[in-house]
Protein backbone atom coordinates (compact mmCIF):
# COMPACT_ATOMS: atom_id res chain seq x y z
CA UNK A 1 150.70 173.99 173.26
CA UNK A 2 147.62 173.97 170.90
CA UNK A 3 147.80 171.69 167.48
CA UNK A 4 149.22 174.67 165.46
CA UNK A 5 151.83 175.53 167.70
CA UNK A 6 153.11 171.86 167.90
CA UNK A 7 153.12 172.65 164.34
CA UNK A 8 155.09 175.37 164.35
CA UNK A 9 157.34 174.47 166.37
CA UNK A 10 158.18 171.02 164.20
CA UNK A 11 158.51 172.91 160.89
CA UNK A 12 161.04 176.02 162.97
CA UNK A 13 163.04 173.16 164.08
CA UNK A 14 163.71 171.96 160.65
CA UNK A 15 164.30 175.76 159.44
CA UNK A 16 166.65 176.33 162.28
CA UNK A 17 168.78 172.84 161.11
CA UNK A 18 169.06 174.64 157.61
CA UNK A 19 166.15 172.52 156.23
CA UNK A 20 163.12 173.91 154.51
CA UNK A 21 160.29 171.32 154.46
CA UNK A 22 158.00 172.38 151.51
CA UNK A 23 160.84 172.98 149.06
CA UNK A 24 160.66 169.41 148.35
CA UNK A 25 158.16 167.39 150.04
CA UNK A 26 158.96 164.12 148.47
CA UNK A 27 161.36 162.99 145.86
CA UNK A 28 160.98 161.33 142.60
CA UNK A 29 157.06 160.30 141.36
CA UNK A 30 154.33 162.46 142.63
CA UNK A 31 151.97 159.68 142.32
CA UNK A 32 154.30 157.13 143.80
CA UNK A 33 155.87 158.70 146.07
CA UNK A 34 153.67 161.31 147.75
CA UNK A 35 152.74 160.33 151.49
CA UNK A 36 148.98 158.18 151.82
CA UNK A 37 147.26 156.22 153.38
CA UNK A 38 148.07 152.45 153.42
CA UNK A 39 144.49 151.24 153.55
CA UNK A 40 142.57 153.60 151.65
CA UNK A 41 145.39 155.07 149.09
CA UNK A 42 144.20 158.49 149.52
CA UNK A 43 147.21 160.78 149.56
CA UNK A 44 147.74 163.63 152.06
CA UNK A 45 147.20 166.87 151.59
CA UNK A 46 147.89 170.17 152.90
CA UNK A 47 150.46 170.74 155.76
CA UNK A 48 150.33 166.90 156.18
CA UNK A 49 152.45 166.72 153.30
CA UNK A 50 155.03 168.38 154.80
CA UNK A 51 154.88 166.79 158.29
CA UNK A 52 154.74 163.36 157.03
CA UNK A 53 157.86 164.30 154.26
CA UNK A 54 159.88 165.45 157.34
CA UNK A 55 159.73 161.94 158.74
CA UNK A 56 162.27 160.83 156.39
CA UNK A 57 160.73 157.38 155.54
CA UNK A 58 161.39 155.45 152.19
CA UNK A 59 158.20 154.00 152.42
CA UNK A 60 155.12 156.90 151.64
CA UNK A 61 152.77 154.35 152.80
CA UNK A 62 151.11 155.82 156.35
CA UNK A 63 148.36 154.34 158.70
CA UNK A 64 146.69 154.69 161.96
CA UNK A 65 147.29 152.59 164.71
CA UNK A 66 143.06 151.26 164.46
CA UNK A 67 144.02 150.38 160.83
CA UNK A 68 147.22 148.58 161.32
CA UNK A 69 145.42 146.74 163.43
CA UNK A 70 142.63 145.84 161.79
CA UNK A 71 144.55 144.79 158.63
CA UNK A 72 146.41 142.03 161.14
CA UNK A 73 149.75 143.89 161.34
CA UNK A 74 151.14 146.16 165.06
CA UNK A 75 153.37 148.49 165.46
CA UNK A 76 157.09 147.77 166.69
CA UNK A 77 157.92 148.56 170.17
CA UNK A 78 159.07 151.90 171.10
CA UNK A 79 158.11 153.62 167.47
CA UNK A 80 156.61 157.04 167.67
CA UNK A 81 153.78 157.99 165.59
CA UNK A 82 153.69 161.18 163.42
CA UNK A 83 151.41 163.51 163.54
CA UNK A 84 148.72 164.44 160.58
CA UNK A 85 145.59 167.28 160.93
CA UNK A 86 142.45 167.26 159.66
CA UNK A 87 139.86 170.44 159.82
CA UNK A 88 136.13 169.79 161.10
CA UNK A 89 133.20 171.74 162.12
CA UNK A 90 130.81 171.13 164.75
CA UNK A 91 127.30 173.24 165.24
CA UNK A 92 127.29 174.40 169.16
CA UNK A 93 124.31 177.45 170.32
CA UNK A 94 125.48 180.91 170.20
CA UNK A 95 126.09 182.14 174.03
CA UNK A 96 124.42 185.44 173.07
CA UNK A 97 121.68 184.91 171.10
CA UNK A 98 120.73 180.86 171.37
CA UNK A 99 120.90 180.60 167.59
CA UNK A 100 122.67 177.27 166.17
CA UNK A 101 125.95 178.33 164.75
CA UNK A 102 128.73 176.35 162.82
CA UNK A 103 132.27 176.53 164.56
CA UNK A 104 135.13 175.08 162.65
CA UNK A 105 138.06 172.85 164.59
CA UNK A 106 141.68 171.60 163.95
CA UNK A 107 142.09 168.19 165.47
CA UNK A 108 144.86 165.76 165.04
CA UNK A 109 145.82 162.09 165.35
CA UNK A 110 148.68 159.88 164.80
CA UNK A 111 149.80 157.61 161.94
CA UNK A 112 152.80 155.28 161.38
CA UNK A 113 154.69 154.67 158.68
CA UNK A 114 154.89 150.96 157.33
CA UNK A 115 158.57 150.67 157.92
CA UNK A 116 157.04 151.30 161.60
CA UNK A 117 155.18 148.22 161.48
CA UNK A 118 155.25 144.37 161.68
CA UNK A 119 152.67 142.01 159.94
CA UNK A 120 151.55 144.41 157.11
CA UNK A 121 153.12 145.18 153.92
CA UNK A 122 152.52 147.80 151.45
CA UNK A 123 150.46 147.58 147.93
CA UNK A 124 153.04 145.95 145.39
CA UNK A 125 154.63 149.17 143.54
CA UNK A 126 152.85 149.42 139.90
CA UNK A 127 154.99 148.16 137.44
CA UNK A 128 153.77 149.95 134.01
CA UNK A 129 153.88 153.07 136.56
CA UNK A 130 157.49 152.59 136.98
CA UNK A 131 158.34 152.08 133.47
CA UNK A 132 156.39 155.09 132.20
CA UNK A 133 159.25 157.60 130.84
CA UNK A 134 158.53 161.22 130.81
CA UNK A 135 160.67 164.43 130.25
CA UNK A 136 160.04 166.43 133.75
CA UNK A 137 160.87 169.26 131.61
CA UNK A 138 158.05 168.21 129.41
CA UNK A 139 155.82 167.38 132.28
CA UNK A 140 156.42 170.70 133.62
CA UNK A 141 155.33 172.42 130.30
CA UNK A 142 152.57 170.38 130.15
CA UNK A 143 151.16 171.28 133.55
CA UNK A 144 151.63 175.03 132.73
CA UNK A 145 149.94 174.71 129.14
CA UNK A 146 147.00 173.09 130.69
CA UNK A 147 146.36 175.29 133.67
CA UNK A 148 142.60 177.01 133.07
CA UNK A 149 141.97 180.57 132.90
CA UNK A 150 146.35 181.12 132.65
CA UNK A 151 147.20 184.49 132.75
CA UNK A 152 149.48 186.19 130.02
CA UNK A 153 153.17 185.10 130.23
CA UNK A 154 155.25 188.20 129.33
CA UNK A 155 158.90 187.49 129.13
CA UNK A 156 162.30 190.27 129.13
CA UNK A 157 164.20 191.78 131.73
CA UNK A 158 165.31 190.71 135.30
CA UNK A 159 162.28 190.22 137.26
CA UNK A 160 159.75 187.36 137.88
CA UNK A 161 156.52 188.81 139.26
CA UNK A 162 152.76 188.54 139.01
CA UNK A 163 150.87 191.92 138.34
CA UNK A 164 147.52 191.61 139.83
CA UNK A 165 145.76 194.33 138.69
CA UNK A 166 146.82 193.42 135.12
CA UNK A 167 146.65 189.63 135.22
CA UNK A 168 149.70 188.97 133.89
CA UNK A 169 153.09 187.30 134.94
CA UNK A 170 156.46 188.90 133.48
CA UNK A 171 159.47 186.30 133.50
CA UNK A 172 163.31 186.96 132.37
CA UNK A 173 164.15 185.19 129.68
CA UNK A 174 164.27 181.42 129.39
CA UNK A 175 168.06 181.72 128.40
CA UNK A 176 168.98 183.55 131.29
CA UNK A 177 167.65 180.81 134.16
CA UNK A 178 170.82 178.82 135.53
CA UNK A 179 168.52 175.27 134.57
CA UNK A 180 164.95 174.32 133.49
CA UNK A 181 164.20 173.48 136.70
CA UNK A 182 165.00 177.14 138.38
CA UNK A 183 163.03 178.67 135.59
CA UNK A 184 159.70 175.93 135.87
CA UNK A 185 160.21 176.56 139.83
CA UNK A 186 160.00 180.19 139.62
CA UNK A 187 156.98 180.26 136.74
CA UNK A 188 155.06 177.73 139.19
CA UNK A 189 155.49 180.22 141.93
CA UNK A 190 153.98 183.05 140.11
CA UNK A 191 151.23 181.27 138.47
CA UNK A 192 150.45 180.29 141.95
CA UNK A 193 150.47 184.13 142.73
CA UNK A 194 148.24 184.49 140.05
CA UNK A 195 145.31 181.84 141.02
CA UNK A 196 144.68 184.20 143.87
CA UNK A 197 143.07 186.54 141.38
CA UNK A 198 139.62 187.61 142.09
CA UNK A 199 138.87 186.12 138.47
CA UNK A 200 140.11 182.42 139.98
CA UNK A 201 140.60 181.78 143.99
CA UNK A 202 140.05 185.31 145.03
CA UNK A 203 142.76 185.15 148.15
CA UNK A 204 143.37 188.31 150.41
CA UNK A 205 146.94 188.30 149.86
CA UNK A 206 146.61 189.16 146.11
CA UNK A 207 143.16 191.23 145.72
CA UNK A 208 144.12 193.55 148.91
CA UNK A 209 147.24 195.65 148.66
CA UNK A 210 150.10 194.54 151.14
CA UNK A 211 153.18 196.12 151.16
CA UNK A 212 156.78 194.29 151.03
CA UNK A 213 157.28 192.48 154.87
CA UNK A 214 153.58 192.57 155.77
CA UNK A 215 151.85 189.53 157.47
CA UNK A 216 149.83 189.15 154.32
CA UNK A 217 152.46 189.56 151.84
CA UNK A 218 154.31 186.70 153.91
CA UNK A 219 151.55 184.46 153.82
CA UNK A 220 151.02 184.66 150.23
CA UNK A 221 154.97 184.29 149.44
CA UNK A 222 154.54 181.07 151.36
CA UNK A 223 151.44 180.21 149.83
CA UNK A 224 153.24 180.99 146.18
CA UNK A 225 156.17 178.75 147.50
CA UNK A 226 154.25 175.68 148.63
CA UNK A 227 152.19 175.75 145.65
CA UNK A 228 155.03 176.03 143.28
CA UNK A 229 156.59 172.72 145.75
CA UNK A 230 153.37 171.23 145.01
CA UNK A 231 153.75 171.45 141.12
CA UNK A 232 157.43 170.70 140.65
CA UNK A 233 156.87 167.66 142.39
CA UNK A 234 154.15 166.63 140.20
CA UNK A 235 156.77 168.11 137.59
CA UNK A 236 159.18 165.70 138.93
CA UNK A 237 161.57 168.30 138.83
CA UNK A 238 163.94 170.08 141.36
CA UNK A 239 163.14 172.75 143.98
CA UNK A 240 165.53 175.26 144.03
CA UNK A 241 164.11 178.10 145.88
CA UNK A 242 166.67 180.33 148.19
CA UNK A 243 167.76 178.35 151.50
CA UNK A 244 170.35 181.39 152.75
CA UNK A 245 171.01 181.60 156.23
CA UNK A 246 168.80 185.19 155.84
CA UNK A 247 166.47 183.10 154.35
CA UNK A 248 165.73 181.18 156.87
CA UNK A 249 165.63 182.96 159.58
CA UNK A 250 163.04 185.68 157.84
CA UNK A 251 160.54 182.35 157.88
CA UNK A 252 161.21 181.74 160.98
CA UNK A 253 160.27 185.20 162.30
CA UNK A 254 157.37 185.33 160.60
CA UNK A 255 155.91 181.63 161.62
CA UNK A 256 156.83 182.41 165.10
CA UNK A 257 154.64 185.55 165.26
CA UNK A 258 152.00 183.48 163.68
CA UNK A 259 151.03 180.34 164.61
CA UNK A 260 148.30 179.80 162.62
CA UNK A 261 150.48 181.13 159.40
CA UNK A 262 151.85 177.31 158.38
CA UNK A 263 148.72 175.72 158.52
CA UNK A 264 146.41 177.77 156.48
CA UNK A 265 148.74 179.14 154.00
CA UNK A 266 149.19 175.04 152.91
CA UNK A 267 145.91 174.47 152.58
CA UNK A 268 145.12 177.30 150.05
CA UNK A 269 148.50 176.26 148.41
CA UNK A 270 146.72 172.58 148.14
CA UNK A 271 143.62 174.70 146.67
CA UNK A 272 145.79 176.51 144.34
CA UNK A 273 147.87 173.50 143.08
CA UNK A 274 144.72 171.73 142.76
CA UNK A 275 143.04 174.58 140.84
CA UNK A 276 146.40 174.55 138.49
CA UNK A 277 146.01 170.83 137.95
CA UNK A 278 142.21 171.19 137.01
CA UNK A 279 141.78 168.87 140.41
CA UNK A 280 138.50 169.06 142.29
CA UNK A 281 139.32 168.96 146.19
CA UNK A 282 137.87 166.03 147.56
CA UNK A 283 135.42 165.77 150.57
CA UNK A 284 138.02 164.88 153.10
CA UNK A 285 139.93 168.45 152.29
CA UNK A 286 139.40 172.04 153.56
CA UNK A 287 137.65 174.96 152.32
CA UNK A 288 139.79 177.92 150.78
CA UNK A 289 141.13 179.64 153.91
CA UNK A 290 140.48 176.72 156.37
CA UNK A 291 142.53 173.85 157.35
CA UNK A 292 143.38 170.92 155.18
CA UNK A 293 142.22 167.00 156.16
């Protein structure tokens, strides 16, 4: 199996036990509580998110074995690392012509959680960040009043879509969500629609016309769905996207008959949640429709 089938295949199994990793990919404080790394406090990005969330440690705190190492501590007999990707290119001759040319690569490596480890402890939790009170409701209106270049929120009748050749997003009435946190969930998922706009991102899946059950229109749902997983966790608010048996399965077809699907579409959901947040990538994360570090 190559890196993006072992993927796969992680994320399916979790679908197929009625669990949908990026509806919530960590719980409570974004900042706190997103995975990173122990020694450099960098936090992951991308599909690493969602691989590291699955592991189901209290601790978000993550390290390779080289690192543990180095900072004195080992890991406990018998524990199993988890697995985290990171996209590269290398510059190899062109069979054909003998010109240089730039390949990109996935490669991935191992880390272990600190609850895996003996000898090492974690950074002390930040105090003043704990006692910092926020509405997430107010958090979450905060993150959609600041988003540049927002399109035009239109609100009435009993859809939520994005309209991409008008720029604008049309949303049912407040009123008529069942909580704040279903209507933030679903207005993060079609601003996240919306950064794919030629005027912003410029993604395939919004500027080229797919029809309902395409490839592309499934990669962009999932792209619009991570992203908005992305936010509400910043948010610190609720997913609560569908998780019907139907559901489920529909992901799981389409993931299977694309391997490749999982990883790319949560990198440009990184890129779009980043673009929401006014966040520049850093140097350790993918391009738009490459693989995130």
């Amino acid at each position: 199996m190559n890196i993006y089938e072992i993927i796969t295949a992680k994320i399916v199994e979790k679908l197929e036990a009625g669990f949908i990793p990026w509806h919530k990919p960590w719980s409570g404080s974004a900042a706190q509580n997103a995975p990173k790394n122990l020694i450099t406090g960098k936090q992951y990005r991308g599909v690493n998110v969602f691989l590291l969330s699955m592991a189901g440690y209290s601790s978000p705190y993550f390290a390779t074995f080289k690192q543990i190492s180095e900072k004195g501590g080992s890991v406990k007999k018998g524990e199993q690392g988890q697995m985290v990707v990171y996209y590269g290119t290398a510059e190899l001759e062109d069979r054909e012509t003998g010109d240089p040319k730039v390949v990109p690569f996935l490669k991935y490596y191992k880390v272990f959680n600190v609850q895996q480890c003996e000898g090492i402890e974690a950074p002390a939790i930040d105090e003043d960040a704990e006692e910092k009170v926020f509405s997430p409701v107010e958090q979450a209106e905060a993150i959609f009043s600041a988003m540049p270049q927002r399109p035009e929120v239109h609100y009435g009748g009993n859809r939520a879509y994005y309209s991409p050749s008008l720029d604008y997003v049309q949303m049912p009435v407040k009123e008529s969500f069942d909580s704040p946190d279903a209507y933030y969930n679903t207005l993060f998922h079609e601003l996240a629609h919306s950064t794919g706009h030629s005027n912003r991102i410029a993604r395939k899946g919004v500027i080229e016309a797919s029809y309902f059950g395409s490839h592309e229109y499934s990669k962009e749902e999932l792209v619009a769905e991570m992203t908005a997983s992305f936010l509400s966790a910043e948010a610190g608010i609720e997913s609560t996207f569908d998780n019907s048996v139907a559901y489920l399965q529909s992901w799981m077809r389409a993931l299977k008959n694309d391997k490749t699907m999982l990883v790319r579409a949560a990198s440009m959901a990184q890129k779009a949640s980043d673009f929401i947040l006014s966040r520049q990538a850093t140097a350790a994360v993918a391009e738009p429709d490459k693989l995130a570090a």
